[in-house]
C-alpha atoms as a PDB file:
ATOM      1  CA  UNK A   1      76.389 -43.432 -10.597  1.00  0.00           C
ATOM      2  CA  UNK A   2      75.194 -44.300  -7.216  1.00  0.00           C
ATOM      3  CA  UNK A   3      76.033 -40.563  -6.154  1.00  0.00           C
ATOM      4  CA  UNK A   4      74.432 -39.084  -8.661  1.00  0.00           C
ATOM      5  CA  UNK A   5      71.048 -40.765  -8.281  1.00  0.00           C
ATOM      6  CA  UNK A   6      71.208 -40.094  -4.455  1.00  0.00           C
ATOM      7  CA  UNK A   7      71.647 -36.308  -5.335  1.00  0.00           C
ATOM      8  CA  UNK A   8      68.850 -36.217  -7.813  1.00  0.00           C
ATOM      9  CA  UNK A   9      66.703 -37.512  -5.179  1.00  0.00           C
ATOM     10  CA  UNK A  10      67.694 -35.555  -2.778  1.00  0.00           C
ATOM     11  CA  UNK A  11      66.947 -32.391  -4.981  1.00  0.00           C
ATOM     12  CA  UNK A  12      63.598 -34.215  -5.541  1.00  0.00           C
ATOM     13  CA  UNK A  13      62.536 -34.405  -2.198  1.00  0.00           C
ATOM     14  CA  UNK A  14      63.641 -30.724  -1.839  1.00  0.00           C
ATOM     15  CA  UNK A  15      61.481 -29.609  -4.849  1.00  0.00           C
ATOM     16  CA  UNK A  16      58.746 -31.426  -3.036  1.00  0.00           C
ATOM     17  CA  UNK A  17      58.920 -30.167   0.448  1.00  0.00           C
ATOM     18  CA  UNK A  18      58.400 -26.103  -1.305  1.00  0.00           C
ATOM     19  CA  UNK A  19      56.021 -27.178  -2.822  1.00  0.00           C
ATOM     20  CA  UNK A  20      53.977 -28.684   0.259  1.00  0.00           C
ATOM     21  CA  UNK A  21      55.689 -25.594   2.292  1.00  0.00           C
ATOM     22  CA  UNK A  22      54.378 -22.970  -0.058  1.00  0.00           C
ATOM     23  CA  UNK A  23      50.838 -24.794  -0.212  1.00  0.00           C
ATOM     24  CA  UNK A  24      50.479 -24.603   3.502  1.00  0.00           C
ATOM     25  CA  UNK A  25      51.825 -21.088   3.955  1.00  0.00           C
ATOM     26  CA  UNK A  26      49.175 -19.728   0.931  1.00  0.00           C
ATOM     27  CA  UNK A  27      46.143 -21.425   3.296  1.00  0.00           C
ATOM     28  CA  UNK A  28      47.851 -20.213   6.304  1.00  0.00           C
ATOM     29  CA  UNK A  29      47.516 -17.190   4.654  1.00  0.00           C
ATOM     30  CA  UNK A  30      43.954 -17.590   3.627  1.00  0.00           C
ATOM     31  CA  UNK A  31      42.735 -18.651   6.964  1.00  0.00           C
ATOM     32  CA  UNK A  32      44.390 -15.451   8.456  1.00  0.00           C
ATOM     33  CA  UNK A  33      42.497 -13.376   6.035  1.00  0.00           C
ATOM     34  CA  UNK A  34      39.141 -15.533   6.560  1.00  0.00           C
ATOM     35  CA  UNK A  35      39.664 -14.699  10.503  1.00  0.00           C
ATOM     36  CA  UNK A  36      41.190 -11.023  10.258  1.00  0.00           C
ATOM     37  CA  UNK A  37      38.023 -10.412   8.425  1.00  0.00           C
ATOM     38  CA  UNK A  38      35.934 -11.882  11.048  1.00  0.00           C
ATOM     39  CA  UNK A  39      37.507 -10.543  13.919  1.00  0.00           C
ATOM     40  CA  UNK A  40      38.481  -7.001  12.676  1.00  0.00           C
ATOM     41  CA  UNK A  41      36.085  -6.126   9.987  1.00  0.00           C
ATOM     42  CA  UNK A  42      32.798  -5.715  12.229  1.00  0.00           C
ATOM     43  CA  UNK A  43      30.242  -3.205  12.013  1.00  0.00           C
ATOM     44  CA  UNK A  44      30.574  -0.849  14.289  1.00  0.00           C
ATOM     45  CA  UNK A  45      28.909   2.370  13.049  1.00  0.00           C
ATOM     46  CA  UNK A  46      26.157   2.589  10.265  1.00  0.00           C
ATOM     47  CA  UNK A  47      25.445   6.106   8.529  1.00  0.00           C
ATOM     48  CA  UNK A  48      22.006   6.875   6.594  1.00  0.00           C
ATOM     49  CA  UNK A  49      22.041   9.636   3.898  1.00  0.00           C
ATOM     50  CA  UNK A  50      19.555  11.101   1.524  1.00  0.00           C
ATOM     51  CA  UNK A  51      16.795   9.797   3.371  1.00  0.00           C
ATOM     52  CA  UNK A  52      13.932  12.622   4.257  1.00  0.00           C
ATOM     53  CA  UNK A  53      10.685  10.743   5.197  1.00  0.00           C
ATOM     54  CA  UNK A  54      12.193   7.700   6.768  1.00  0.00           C
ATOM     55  CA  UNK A  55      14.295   8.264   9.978  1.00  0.00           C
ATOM     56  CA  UNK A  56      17.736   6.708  10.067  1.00  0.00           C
ATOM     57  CA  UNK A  57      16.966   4.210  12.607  1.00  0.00           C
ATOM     58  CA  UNK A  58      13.770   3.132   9.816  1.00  0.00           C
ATOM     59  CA  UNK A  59      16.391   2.405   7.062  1.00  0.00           C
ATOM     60  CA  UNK A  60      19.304   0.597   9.431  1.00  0.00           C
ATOM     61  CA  UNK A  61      15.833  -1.554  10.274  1.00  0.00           C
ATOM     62  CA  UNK A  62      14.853  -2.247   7.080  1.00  0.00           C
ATOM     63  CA  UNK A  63      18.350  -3.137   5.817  1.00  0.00           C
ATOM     64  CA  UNK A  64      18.701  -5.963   8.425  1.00  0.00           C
ATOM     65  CA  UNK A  65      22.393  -5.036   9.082  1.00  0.00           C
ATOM     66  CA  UNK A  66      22.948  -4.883  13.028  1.00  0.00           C
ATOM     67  CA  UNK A  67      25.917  -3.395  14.652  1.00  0.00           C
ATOM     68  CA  UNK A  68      28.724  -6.429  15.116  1.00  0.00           C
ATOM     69  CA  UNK A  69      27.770  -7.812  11.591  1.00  0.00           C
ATOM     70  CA  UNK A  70      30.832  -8.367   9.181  1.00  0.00           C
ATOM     71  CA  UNK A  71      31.276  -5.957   6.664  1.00  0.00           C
ATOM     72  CA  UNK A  72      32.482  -8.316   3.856  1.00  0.00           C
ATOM     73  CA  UNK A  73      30.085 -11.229   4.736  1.00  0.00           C
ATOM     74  CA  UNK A  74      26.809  -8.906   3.947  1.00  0.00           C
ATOM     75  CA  UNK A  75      25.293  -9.084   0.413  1.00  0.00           C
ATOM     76  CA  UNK A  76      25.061  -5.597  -0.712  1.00  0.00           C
ATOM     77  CA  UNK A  77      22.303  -6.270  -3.370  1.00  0.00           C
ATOM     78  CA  UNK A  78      20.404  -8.294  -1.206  1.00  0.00           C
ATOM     79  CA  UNK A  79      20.540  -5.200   1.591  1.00  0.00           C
ATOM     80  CA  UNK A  80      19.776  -2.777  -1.078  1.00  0.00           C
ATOM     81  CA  UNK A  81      16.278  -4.970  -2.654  1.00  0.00           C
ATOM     82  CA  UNK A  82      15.106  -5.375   1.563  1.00  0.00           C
ATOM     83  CA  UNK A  83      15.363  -1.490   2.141  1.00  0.00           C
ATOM     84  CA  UNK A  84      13.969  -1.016  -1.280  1.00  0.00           C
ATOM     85  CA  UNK A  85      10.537  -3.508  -0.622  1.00  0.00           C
ATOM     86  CA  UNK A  86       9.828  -2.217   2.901  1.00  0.00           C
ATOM     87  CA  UNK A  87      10.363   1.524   2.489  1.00  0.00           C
ATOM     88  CA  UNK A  88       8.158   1.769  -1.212  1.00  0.00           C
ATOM     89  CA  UNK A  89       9.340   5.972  -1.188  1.00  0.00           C
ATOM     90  CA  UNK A  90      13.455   5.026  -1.574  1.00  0.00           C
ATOM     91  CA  UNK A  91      14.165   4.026  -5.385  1.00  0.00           C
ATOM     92  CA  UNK A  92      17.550   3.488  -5.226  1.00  0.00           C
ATOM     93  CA  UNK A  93      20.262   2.760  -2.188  1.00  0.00           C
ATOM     94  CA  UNK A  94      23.964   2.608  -2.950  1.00  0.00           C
ATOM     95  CA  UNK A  95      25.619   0.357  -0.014  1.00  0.00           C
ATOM     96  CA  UNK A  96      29.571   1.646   0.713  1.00  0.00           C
ATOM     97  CA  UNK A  97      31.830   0.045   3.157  1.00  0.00           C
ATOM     98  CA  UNK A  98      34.324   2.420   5.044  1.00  0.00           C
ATOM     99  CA  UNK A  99      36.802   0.767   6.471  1.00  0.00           C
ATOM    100  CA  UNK A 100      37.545  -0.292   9.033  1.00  0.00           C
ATOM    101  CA  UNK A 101      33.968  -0.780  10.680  1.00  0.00           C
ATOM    102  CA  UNK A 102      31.779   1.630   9.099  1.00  0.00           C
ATOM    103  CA  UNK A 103      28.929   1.296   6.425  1.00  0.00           C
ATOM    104  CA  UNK A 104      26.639   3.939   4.616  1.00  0.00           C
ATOM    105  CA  UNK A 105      23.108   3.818   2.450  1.00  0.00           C
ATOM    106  CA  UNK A 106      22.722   6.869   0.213  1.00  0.00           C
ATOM    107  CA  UNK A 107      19.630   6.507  -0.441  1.00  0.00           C
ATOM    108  CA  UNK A 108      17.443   8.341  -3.001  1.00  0.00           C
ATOM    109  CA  UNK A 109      14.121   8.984  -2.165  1.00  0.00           C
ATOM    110  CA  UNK A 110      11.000   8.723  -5.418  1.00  0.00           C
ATOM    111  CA  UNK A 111       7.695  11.091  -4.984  1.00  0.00           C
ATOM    112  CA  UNK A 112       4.374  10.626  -5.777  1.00  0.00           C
ATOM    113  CA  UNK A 113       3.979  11.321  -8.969  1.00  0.00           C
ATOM    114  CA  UNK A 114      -0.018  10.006  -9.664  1.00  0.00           C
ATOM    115  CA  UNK A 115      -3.125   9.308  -7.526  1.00  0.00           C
ATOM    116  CA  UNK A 116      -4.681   6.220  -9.517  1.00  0.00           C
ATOM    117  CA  UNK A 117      -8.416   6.661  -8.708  1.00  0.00           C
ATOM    118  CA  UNK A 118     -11.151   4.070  -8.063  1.00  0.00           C
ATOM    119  CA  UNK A 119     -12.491   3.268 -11.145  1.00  0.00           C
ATOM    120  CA  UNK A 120     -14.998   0.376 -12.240  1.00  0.00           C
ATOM    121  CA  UNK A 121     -14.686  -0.673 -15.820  1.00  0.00           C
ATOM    122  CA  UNK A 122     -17.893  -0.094 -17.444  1.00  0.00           C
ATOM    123  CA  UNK A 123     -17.135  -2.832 -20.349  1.00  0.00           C
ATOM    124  CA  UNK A 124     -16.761  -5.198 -17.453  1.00  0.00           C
ATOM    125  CA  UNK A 125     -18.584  -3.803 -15.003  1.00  0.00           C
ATOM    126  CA  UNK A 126     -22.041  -3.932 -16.402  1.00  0.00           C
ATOM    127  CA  UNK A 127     -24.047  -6.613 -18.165  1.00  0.00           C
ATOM    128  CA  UNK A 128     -24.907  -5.837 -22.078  1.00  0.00           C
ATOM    129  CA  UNK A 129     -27.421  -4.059 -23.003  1.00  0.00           C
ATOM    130  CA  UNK A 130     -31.079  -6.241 -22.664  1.00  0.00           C
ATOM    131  CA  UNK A 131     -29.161  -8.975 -20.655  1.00  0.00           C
ATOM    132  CA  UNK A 132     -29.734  -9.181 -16.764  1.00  0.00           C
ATOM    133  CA  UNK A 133     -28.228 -11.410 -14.400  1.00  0.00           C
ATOM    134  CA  UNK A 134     -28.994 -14.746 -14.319  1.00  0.00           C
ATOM    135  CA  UNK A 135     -31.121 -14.390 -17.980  1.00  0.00           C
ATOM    136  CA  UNK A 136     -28.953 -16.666 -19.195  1.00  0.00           C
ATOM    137  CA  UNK A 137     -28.218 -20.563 -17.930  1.00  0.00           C
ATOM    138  CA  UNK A 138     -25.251 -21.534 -16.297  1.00  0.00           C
ATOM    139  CA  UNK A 139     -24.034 -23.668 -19.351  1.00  0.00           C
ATOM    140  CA  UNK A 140     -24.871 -21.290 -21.689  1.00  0.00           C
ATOM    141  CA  UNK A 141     -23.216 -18.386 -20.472  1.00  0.00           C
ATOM    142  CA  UNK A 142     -19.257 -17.741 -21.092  1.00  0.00           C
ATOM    143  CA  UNK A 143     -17.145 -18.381 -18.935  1.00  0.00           C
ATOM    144  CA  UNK A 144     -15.794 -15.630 -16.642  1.00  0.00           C
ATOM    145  CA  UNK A 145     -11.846 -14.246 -17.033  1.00  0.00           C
ATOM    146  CA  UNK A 146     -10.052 -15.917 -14.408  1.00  0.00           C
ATOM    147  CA  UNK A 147      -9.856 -13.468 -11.370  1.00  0.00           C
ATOM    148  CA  UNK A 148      -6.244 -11.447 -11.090  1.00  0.00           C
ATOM    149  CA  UNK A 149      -6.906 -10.168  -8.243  1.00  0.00           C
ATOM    150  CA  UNK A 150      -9.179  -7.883  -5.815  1.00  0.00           C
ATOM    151  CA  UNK A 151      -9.977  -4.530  -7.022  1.00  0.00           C
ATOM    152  CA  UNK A 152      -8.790  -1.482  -4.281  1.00  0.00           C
ATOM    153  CA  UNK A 153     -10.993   0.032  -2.536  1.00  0.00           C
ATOM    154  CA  UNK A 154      -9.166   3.496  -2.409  1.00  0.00           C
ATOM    155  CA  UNK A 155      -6.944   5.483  -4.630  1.00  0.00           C
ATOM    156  CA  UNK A 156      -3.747   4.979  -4.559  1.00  0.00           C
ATOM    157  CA  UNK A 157      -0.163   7.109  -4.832  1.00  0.00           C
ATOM    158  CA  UNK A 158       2.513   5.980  -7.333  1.00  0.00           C
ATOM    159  CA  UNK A 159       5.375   7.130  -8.621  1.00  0.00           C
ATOM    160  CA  UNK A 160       6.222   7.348 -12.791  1.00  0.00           C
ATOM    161  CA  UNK A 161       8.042   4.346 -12.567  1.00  0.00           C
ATOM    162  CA  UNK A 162       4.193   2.703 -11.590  1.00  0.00           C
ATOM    163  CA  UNK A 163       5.278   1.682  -8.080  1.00  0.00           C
ATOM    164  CA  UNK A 164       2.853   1.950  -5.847  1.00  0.00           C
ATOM    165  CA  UNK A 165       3.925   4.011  -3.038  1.00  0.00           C
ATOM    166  CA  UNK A 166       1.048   3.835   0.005  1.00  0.00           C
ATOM    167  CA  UNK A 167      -2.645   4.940   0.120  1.00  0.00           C
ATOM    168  CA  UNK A 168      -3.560   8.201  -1.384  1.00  0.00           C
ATOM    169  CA  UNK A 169      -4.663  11.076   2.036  1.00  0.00           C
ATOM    170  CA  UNK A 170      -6.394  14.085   1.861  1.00  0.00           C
ATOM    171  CA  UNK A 171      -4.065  16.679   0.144  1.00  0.00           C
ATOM    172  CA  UNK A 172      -1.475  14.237  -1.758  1.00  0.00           C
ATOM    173  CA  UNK A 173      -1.080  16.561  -4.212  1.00  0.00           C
ATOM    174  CA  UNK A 174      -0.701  14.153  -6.882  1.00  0.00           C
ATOM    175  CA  UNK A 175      -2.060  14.315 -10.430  1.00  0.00           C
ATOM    176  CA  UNK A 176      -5.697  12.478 -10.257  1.00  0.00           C
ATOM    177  CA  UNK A 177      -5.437   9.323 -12.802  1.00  0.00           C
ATOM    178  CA  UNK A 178      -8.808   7.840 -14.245  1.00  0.00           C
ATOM    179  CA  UNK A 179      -9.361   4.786 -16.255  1.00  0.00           C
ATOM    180  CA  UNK A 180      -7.495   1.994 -14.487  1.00  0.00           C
ATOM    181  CA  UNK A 181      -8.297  -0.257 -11.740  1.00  0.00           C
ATOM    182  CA  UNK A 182      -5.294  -1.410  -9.232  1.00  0.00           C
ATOM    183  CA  UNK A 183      -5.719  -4.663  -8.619  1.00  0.00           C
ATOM    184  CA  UNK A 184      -4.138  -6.461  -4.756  1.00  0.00           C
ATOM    185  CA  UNK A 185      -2.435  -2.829  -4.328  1.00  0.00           C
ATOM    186  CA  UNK A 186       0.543  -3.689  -1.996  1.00  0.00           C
ATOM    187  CA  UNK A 187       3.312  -0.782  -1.230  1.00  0.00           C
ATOM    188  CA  UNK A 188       6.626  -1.223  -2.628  1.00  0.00           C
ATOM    189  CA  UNK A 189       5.097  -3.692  -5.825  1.00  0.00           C
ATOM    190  CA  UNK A 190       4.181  -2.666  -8.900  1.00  0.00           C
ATOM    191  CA  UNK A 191       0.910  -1.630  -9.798  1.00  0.00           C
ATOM    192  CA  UNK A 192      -1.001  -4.553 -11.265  1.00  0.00           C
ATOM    193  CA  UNK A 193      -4.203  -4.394 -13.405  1.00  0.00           C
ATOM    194  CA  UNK A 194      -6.382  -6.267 -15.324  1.00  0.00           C
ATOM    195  CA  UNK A 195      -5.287  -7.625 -19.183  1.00  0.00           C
ATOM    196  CA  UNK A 196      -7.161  -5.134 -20.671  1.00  0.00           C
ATOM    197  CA  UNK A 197      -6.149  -2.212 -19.029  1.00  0.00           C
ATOM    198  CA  UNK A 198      -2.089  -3.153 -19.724  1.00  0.00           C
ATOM    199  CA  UNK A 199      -1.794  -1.012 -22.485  1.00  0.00           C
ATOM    200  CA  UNK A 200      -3.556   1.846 -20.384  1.00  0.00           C
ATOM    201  CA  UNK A 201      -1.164   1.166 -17.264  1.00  0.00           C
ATOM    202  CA  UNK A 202       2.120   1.361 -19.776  1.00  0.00           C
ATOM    203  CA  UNK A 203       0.320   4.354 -21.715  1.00  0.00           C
ATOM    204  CA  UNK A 204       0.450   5.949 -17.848  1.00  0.00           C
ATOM    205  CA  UNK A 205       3.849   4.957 -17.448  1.00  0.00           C
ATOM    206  CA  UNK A 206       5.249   6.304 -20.438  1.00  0.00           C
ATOM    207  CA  UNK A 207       3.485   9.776 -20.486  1.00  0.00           C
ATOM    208  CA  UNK A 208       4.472  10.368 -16.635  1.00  0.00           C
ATOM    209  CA  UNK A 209       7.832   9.452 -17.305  1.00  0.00           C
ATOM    210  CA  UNK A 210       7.846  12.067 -20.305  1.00  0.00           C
ATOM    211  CA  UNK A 211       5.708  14.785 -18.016  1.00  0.00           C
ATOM    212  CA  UNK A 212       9.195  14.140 -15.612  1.00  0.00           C
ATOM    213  CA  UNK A 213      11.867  14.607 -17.994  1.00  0.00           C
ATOM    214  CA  UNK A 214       9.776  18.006 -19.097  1.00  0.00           C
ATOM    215  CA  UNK A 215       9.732  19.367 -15.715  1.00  0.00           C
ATOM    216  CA  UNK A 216       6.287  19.656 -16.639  1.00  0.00           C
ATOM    217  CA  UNK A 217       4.355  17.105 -13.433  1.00  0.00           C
ATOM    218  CA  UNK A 218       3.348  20.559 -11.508  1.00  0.00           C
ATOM    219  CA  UNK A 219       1.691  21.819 -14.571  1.00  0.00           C
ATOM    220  CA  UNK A 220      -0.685  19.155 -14.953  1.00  0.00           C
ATOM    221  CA  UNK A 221      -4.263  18.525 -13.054  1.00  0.00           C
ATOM    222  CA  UNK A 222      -5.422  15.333 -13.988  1.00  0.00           C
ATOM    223  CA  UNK A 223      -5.351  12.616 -16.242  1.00  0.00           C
ATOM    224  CA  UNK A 224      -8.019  10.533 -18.277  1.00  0.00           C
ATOM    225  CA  UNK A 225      -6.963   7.376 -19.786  1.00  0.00           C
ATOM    226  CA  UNK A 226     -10.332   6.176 -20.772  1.00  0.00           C
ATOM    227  CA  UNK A 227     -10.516   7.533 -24.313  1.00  0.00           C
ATOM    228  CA  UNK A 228      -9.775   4.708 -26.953  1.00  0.00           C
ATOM    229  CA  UNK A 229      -7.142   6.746 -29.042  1.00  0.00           C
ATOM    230  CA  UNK A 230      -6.094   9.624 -27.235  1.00  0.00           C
ATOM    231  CA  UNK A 231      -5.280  10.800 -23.638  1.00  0.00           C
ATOM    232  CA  UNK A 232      -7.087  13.888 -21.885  1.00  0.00           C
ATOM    233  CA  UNK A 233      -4.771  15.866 -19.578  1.00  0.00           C
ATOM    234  CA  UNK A 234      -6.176  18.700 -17.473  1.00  0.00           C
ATOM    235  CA  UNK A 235      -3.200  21.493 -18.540  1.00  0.00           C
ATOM    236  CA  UNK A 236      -2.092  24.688 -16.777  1.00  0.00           C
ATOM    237  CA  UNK A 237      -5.665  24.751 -14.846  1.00  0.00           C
ATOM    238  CA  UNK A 238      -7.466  26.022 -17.945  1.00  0.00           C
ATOM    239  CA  UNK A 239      -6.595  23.941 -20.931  1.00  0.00           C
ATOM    240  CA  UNK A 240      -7.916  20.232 -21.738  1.00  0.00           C
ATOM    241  CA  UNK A 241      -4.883  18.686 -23.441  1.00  0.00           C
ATOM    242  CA  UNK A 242      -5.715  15.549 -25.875  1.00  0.00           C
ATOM    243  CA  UNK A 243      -2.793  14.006 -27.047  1.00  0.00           C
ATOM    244  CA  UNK A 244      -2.495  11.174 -29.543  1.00  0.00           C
ATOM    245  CA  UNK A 245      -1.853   7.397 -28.232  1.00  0.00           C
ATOM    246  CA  UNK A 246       0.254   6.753 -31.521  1.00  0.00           C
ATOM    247  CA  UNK A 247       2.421   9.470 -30.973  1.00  0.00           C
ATOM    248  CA  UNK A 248       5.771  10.246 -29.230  1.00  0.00           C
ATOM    249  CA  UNK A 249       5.077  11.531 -26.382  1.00  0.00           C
ATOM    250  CA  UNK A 250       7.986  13.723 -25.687  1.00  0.00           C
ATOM    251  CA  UNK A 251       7.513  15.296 -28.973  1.00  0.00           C
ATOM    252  CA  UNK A 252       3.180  15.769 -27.934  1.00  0.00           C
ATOM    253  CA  UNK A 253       4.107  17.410 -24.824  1.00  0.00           C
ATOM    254  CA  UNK A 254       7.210  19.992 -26.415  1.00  0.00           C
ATOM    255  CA  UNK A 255       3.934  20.634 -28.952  1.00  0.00           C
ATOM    256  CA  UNK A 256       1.628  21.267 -26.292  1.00  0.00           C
ATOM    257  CA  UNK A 257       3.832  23.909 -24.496  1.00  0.00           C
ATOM    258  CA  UNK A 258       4.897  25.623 -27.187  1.00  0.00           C
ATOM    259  CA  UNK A 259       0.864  26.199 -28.323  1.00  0.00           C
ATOM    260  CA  UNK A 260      -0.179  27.066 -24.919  1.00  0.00           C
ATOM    261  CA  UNK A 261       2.517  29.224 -24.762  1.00  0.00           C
ATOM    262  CA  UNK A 262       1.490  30.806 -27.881  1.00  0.00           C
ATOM    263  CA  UNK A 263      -2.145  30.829 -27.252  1.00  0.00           C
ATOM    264  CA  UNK A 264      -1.833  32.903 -23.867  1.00  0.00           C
ATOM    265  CA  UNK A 265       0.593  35.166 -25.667  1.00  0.00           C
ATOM    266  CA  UNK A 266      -2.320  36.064 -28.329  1.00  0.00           C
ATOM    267  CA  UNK A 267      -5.314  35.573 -26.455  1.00  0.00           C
ATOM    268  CA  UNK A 268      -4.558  36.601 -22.941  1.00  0.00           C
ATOM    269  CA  UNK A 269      -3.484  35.063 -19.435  1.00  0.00           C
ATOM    270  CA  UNK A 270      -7.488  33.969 -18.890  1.00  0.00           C
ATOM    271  CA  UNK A 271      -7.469  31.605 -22.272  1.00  0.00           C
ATOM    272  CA  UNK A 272      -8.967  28.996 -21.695  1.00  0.00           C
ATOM    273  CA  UNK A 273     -10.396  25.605 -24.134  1.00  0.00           C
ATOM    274  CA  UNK A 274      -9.610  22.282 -25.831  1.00  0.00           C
ATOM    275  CA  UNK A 275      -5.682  22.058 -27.014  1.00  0.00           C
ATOM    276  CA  UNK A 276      -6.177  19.362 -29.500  1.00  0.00           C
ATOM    277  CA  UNK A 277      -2.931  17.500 -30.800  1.00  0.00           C
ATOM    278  CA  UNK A 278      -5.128  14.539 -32.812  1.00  0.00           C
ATOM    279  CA  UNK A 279      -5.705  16.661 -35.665  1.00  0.00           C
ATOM    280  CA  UNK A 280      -3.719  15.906 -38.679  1.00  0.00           C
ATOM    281  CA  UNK A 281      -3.758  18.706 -40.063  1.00  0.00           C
ATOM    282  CA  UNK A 282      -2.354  20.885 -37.643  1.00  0.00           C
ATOM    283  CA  UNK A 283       0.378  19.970 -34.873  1.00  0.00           C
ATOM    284  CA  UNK A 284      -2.073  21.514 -32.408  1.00  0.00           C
ATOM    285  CA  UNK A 285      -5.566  22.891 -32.670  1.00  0.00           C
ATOM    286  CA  UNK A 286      -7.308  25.160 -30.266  1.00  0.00           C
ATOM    287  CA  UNK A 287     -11.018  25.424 -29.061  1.00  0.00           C
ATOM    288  CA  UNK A 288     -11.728  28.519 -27.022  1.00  0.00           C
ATOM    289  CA  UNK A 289     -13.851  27.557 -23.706  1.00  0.00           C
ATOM    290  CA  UNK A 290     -17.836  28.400 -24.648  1.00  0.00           C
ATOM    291  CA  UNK A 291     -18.912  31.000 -21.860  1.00  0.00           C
END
């Protein structure tokens, strides 16, 4: 009996001591990895591609990575959303690690798709009709909207997504957008305007989005967002397009080509008028220019 319990313990003891062995070899292990990492996995060369209007050396600064950084410590999202914020032209980076000590941005570059004008709200820009400043006391007059933020002083460049991009130069090329105001403009945000103008800014949005999946941008002059119920595009140079607000707007602008299309096939390459898609009677109806 006596033998038996001293072998029982004995086998105890030996289940034990693999047990602690096979702990300490898996954080051997670990710490190994933890320093291989460290030591081996540095950053030794960094590669830029896609990039166009920003130099390589731009995008390795925005990024923050520095040669000798470790290439598994760095959080890719994080290096992707500082390139992203300080560069407002790159819309999306893709961050790859080659081992052993190399990393590489692809980066994809947006352009400007709109040049968002200065505009001044008349509904809030003027006083009502009869009414001048200071006609009314101080306690008897409403109280003003709570400021959002400073109106810009110069037009701006976006892209269809509505990021603002940088101040609009001579020559940008861009389609000229009236009827919103860009409020505390800052490249690499979005745009930002007043409460009432939302539905306007996402109206914008929405139709240069659609003008991009059409390959149609080039094709278009400007754009006039100040109507209540329908938007006014400056078409092919020598039509005014008005297309319906409560309408899809991929469908509107398939519509609109098609009776352009149509039109300079009947009338000539010099027509010229009012394409008008807010009728309900007919998908499109034309206006020949007077003169």
């Amino acid at each position: 009996m006596v033998s038996a319990r001293h072998n029982r313990k004995r086998k105890h003891g030996r289940r034990r001591m693999g047990l602690l062995f096979k702990l300490l070899c898996g954080a051997a292990l670990a710490v190994a990895l933890t320093v291989g990492a460290t030591v081996f996995f540095q950053v030794e060369t960094i590669a830029v591609v896609g990039s166009s209007r920003y130099t390589p050396e731009e995008v390795i600064a925005a990024s923050g990575v520095a040669v000798g950084d470790n290439l598994f410590r760095m959080n890719k999202n994080q290096v992707s959303q500082r390139i992203r914020q300080q560069l407002p032209y790159i819309g999306d980076v893709a961050v790859q690690r080659g081992l052993p000590s190399t990393l590489t941005f692809t980066v994809k570059e947006w352009a400007a798709a709109a040049r968002v004008e200065v505009y001044a709200d008349p509904e809030t820009a003027e006083p009502p009709d009869g009414e001048q400043e200071g006609d009314k006391s101080s306690e008897e007059a409403p109280e003003a909207p709570e400021e959002q933020g400073t109106a810009a002083t110069a037009p701006w460049l976006i892209n269809a997504a509505g990021k603002l991009l940088e101040e609009a130069g001579e020559g940008s090329g861009a389609i000229p957008v009236t009827g919103l105001t860009v409020l505390s403009p800052r490249a690499g945000e979005q745009m930002a305007v007043s409460q009432s103008q939302q539905e306007r800014l996402e109206t914008l949005k929405k139709l240069l989005s659609a003008l991009e999946r059409a390959g149609m941008l080039e094709q278009v002059g400007s754009i006039d967002l100040t109507h209540s119920t329908w938007i006014s595009m400056v078409y092919r140079e020598r039509f005014e397009a008005r297309i319906p607000l409560d309408k899809d707007l991929d469908h509107s602008l398939g519509v609109l080509a098609l009776a352009v299309e149509d039109t300079v096939q009947t009338r000539g390459e010099q027509a010229a008028g009012i394409m008008d898609l807010t009728q309900e009677e007919y998908d499109a109806a034309f206006t020949p220019a007077s003169g």
